[in-house]
Protein backbone atom coordinates (compact mmCIF):
# COMPACT_ATOMS: atom_id res chain seq x y z
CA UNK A 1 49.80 -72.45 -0.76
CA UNK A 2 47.29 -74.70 1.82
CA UNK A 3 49.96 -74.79 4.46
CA UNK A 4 50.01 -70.80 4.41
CA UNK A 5 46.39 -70.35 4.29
CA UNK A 6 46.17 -72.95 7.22
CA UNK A 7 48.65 -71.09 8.97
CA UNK A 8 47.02 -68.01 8.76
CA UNK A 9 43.65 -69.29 9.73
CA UNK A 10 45.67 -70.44 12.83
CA UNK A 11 47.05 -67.15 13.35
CA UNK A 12 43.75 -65.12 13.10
CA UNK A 13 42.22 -67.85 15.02
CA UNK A 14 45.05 -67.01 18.04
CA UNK A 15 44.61 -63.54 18.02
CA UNK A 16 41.19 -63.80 18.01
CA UNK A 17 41.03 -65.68 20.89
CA UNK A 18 43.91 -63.68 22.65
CA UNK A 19 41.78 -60.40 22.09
CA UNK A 20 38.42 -62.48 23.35
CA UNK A 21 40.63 -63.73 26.49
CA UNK A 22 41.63 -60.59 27.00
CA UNK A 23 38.78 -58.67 26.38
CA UNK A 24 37.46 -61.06 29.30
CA UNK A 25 40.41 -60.17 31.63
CA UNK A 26 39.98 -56.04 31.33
CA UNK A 27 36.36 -56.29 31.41
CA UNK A 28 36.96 -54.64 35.33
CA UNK A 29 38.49 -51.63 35.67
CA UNK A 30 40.45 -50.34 39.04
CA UNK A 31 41.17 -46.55 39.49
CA UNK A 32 42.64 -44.51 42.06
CA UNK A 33 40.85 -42.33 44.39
CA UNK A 34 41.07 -40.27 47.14
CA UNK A 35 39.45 -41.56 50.28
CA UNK A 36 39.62 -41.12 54.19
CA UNK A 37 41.56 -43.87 56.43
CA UNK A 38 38.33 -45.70 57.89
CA UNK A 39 39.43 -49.17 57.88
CA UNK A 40 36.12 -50.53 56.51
CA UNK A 41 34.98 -50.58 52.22
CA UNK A 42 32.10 -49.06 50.28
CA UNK A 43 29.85 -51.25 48.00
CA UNK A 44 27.71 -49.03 45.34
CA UNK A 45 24.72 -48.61 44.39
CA UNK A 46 23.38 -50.15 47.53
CA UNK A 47 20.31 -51.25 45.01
CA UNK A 48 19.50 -51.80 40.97
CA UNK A 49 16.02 -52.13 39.53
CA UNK A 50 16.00 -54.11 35.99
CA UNK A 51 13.16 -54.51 33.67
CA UNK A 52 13.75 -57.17 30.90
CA UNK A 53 11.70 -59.24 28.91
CA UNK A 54 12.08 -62.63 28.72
CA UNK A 55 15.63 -64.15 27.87
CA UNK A 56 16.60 -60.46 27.23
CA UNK A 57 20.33 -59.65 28.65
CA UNK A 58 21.51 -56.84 30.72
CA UNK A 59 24.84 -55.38 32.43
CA UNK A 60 25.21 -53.76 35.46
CA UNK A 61 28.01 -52.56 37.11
CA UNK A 62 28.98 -52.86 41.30
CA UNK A 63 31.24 -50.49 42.31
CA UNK A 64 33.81 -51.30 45.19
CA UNK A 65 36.08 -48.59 47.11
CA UNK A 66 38.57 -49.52 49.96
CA UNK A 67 39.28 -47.68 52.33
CA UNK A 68 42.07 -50.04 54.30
CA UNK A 69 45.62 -49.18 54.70
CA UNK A 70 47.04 -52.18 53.87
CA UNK A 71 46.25 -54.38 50.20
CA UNK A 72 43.19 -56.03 50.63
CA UNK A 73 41.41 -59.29 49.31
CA UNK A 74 37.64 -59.43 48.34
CA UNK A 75 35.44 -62.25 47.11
CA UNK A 76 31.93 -61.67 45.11
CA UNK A 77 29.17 -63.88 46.04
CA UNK A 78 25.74 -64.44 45.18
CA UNK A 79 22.71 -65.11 47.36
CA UNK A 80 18.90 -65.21 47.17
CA UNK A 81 17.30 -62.77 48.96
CA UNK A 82 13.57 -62.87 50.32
CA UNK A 83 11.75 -60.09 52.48
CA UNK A 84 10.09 -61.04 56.07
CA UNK A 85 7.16 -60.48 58.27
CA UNK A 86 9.31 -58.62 60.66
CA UNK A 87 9.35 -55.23 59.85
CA UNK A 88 12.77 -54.19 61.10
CA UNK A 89 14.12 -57.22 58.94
CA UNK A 90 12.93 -56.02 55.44
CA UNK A 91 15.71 -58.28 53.48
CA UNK A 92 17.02 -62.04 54.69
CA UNK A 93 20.38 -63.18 52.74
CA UNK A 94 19.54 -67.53 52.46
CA UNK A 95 23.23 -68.03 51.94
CA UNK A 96 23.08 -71.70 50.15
CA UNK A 97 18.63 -71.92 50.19
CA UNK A 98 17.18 -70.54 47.31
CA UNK A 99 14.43 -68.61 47.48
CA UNK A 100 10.75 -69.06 45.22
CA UNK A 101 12.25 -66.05 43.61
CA UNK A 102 15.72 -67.46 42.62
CA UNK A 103 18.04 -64.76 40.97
CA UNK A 104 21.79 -66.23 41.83
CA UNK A 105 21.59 -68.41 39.30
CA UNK A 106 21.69 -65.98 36.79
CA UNK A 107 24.25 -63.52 38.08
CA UNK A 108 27.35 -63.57 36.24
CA UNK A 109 29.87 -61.46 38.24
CA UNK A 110 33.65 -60.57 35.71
CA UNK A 111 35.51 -61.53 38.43
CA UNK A 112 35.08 -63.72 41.99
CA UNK A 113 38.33 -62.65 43.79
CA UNK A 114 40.61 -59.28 43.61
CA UNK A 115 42.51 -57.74 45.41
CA UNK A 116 42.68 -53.83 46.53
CA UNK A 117 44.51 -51.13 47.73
CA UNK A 118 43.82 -47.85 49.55
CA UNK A 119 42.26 -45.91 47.64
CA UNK A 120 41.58 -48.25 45.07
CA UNK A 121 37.68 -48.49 43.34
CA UNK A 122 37.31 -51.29 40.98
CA UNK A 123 34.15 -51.74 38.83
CA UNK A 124 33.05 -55.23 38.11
CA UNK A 125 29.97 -55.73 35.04
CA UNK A 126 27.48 -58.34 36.84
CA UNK A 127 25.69 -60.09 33.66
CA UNK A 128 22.04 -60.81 34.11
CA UNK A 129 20.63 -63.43 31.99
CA UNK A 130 17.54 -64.51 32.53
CA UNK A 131 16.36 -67.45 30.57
CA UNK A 132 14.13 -67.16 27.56
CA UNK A 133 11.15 -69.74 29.62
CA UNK A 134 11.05 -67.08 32.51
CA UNK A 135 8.10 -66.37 33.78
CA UNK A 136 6.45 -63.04 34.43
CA UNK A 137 7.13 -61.90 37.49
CA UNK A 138 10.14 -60.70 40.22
CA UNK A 139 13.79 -61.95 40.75
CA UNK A 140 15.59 -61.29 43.46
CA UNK A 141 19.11 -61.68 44.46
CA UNK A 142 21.97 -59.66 46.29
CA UNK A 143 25.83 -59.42 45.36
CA UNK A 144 27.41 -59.74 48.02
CA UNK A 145 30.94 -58.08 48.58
CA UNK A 146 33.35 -59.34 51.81
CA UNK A 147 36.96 -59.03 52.96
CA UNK A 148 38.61 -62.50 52.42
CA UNK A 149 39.41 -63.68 56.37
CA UNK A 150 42.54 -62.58 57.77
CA UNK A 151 45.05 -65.17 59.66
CA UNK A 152 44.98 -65.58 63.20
CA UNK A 153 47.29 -63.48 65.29
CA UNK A 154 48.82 -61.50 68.40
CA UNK A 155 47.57 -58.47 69.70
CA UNK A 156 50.59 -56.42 71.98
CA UNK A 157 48.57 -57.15 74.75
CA UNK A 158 49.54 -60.94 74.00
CA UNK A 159 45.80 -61.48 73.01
CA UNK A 160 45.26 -63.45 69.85
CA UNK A 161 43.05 -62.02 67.63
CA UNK A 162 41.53 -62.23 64.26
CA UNK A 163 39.99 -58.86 61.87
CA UNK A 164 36.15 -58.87 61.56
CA UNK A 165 35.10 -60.29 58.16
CA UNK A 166 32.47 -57.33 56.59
CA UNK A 167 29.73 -58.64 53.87
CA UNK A 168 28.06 -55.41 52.52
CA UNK A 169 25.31 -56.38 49.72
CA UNK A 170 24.03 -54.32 46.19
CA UNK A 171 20.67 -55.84 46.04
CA UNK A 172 19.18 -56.89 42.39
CA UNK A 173 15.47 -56.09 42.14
CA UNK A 174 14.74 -58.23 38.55
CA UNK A 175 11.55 -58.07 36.98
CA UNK A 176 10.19 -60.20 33.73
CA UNK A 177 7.53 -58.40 31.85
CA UNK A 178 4.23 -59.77 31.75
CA UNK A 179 1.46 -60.06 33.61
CA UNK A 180 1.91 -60.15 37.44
CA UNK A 181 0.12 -60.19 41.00
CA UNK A 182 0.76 -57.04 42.51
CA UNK A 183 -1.21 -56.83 45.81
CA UNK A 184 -0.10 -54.38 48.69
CA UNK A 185 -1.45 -52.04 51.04
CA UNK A 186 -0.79 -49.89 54.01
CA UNK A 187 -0.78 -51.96 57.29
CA UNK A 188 0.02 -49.34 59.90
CA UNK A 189 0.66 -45.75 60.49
CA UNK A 190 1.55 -44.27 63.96
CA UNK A 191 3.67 -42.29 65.89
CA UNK A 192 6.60 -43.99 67.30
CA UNK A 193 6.57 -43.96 70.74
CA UNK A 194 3.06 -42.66 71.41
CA UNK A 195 2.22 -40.19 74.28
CA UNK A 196 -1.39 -38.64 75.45
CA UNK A 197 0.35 -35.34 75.06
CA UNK A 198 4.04 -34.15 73.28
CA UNK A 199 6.17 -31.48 74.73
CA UNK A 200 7.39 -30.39 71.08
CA UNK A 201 7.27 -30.90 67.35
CA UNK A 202 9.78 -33.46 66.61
CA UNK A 203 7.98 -36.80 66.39
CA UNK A 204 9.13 -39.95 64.23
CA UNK A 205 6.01 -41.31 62.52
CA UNK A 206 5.97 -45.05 61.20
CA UNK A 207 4.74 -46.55 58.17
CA UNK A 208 3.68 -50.63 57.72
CA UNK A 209 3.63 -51.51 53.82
CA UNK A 210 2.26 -54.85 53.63
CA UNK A 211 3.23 -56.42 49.96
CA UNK A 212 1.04 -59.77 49.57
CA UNK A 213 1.79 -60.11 45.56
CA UNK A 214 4.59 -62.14 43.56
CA UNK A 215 6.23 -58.65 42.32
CA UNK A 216 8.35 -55.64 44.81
CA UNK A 217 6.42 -52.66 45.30
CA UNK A 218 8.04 -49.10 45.64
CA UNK A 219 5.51 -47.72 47.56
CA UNK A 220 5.59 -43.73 48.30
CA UNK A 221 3.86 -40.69 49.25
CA UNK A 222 3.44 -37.72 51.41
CA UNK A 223 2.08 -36.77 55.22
CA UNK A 224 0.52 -33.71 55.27
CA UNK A 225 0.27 -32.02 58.68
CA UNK A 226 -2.75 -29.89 59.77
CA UNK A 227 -3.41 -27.33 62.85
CA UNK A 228 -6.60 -27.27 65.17
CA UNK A 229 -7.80 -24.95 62.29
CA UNK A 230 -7.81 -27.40 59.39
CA UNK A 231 -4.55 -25.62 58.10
CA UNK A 232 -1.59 -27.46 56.58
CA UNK A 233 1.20 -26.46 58.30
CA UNK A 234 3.74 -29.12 57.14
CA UNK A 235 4.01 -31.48 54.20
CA UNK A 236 6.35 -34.09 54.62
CA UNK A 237 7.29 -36.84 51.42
CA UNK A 238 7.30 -40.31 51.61
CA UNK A 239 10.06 -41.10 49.58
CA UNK A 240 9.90 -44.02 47.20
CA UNK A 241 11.05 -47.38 49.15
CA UNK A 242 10.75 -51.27 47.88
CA UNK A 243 8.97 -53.82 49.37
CA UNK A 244 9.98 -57.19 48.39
CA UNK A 245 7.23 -59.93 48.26
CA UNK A 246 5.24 -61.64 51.06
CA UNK A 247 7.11 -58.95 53.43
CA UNK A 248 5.98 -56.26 55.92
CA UNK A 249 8.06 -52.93 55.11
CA UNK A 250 8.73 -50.83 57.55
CA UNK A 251 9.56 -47.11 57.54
CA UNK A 252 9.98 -43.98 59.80
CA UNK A 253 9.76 -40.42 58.61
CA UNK A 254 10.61 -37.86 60.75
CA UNK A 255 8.89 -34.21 61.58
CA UNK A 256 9.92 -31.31 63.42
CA UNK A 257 8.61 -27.62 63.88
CA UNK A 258 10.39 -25.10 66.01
CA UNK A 259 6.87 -23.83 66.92
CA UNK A 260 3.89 -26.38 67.79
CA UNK A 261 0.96 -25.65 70.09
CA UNK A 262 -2.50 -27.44 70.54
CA UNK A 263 -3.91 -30.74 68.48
CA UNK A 264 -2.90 -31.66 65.23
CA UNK A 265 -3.61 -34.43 62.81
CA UNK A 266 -1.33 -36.07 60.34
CA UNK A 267 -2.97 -37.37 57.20
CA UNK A 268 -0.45 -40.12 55.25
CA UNK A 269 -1.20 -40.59 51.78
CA UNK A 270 0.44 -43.57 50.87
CA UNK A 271 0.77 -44.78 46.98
CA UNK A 272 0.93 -48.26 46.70
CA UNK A 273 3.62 -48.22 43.54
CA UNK A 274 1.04 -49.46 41.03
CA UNK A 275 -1.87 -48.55 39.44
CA UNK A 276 -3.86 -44.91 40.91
CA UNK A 277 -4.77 -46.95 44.26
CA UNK A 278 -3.50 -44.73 47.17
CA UNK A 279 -4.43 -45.50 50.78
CA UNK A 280 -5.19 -43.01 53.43
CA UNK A 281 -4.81 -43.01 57.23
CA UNK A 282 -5.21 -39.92 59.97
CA UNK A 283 -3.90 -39.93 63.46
CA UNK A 284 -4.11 -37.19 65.77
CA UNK A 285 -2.07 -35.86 68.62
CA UNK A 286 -1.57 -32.91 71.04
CA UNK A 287 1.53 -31.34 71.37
CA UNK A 288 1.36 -28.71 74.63
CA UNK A 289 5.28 -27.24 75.48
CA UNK A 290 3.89 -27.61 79.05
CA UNK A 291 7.63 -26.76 80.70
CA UNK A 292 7.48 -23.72 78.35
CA UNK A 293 4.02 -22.70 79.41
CA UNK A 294 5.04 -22.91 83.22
CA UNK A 295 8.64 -20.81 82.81
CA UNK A 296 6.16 -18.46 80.97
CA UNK A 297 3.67 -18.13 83.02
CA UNK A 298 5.97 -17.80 85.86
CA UNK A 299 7.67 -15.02 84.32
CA UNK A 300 4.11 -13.29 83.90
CA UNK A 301 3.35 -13.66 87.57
CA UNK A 302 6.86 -12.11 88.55
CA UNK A 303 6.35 -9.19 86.27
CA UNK A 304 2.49 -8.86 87.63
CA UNK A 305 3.62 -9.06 91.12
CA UNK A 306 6.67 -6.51 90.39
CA UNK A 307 4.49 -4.15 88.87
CA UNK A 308 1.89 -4.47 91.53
CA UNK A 309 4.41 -3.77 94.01
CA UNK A 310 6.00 -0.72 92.56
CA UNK A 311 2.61 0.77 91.57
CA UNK A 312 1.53 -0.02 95.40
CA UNK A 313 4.46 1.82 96.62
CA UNK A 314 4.05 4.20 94.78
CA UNK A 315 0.60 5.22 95.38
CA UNK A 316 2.09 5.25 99.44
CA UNK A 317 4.79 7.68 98.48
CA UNK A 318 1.99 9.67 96.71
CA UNK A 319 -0.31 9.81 99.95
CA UNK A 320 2.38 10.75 102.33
């Protein structure tokens, strides 16, 4: 009677590690979908925001769609990611460094190789587990998706030649609950390539978003544009954006109106993403259509000068 109840111990033990190994193994899942021949892959969502308190555990899923002809290898990495004083730079991958914000280390990607065809999207669960002893604060790393390197070899021009290697990231904005240092503020706001006078309404205005706290900031807002007579005439948003810490953040909005005359002002109303603080900053510019104006004015002298001349002639006829 012992050997059978050891043997079935044994056996429940053995499937329940075969459904536990397997459970691991399925925890992906590919599909089939229909996609466009554009030799290149699409990593979504480009970005994921996480709240979690400490040593809590979370899920998220990347999502990865190729769009190669031929079967296709891929490799998941995971880097630290830190934001820069260079406002066209707003995210720096540190490869190997880790960052005073160090995420990898607790990024758990299913799987670190697969393998895809056309057409194919495969979702992989990324596990995020923080430690209990985190501190309060931000976490930052990116996921990093790339096409495993292709072998070396001849074009029909006789050329060797080797495919481009593409690394497209989903970022992974962390934060620990607790008290923080969030500190930002609006650096800049102008007009991007400024002029003492604009020909027409279609002007690319560009916001500086300092962040000088420990936490990102999703700073947003509006621009409200007003006429020579105080009027708005345009409201543009500010849509929400995130500014990593210790970075400048950089963004353009644009604004066009198929009918602009005289001096306007632009009034940016930018929330810093915490708190009721919102910071305020009004530039002011001219926009005269001054090619417009001539063809126009033009056109008014050729109709004075055609109605002068057929009244004048007129007037002789009349006399004679």
């Amino acid at each position: 009677m012992t050997a059978y109840v050891k043997r079935g111990v044994w056996v429940l033990l053995l499937a329940f590690l075969g459904l536990f190994f397997m459970g691991q193994v399925l925890a992906f899942n590919i599909t089939s979908t229909t996609v466009e021949d554009r030799n290149d892959f699409i990593v979504e969502p480009t970005k994921q925001e996480i709240i979690l308190n400490p040593g809590e555990v979370d899920t998220r899923s990347v999502y990865i769609t190729s769009r190669i002809k031929t079967p296709t290898a891929f490799r998941v990495e995971i880097e630290d990611i830190v934001g820069s004083e260079d406002p066209n730079t707003p995210v720096i991958l540190l490869g190997g460094d880790r960052s005073p914000y160090s995420l990898k280390d607790y990024l758990h990607p299913d799987i670190q190789e697969f393998t895809l065809k056309f057409g194919d999207k495969i979702q992989i669960p990324i596990n995020v587990n923080l430690p209990s002893t985190a501190a309060p604060g931000g976490f930052y790393a990116a996921v990093i998706i790339s096409n495993a390197p292709s072998k070396e070899g001849t074009s029909t021009a006789g050329i060797s030649s080797t495919k481009v290697i593409s690394r497209i990231a989903s970022l992974f904005l962390v934060r620990i609950t607790g008290p923080v240092n969030q500190n930002g503020h609006l650096d800049d706001f102008k007009i991007k390539d400024p002029k003492p006078i604009y020909q027409k309404a279609d002007l690319t205005f560009q916001i500086y978003f300092k962040n000088e706290g420990t936490i990102h900031l999703v700073p947003y807002g509006t621009i409200d544009i007003k006429n020579m007579w105080g009027q708005v005439v345009s409201t543009v948003p500010v849509d929400a954006y995130f500014s990593l810490p210790q970075s400048l953040r950089y963004r353009e909005v644009q604004w066009n109106s198929p009918l602009a005359i005289g001096r306007y002002t632009a009034t940016l109303n930018l929330h810093r993403g915490y708190g009721d603080t919102v910071d305020q900053k009004i530039i002011a510019f001219w926009i005269i259509p001054w090619k417009i104006i001539i063809i126009t004015l033009l056109i008014i002298i050729v109709l004075v000068g055609l109605v002068y001349f057929f009244v004048k002639n007129f007037e002789l006829k009349k006399k004679k």
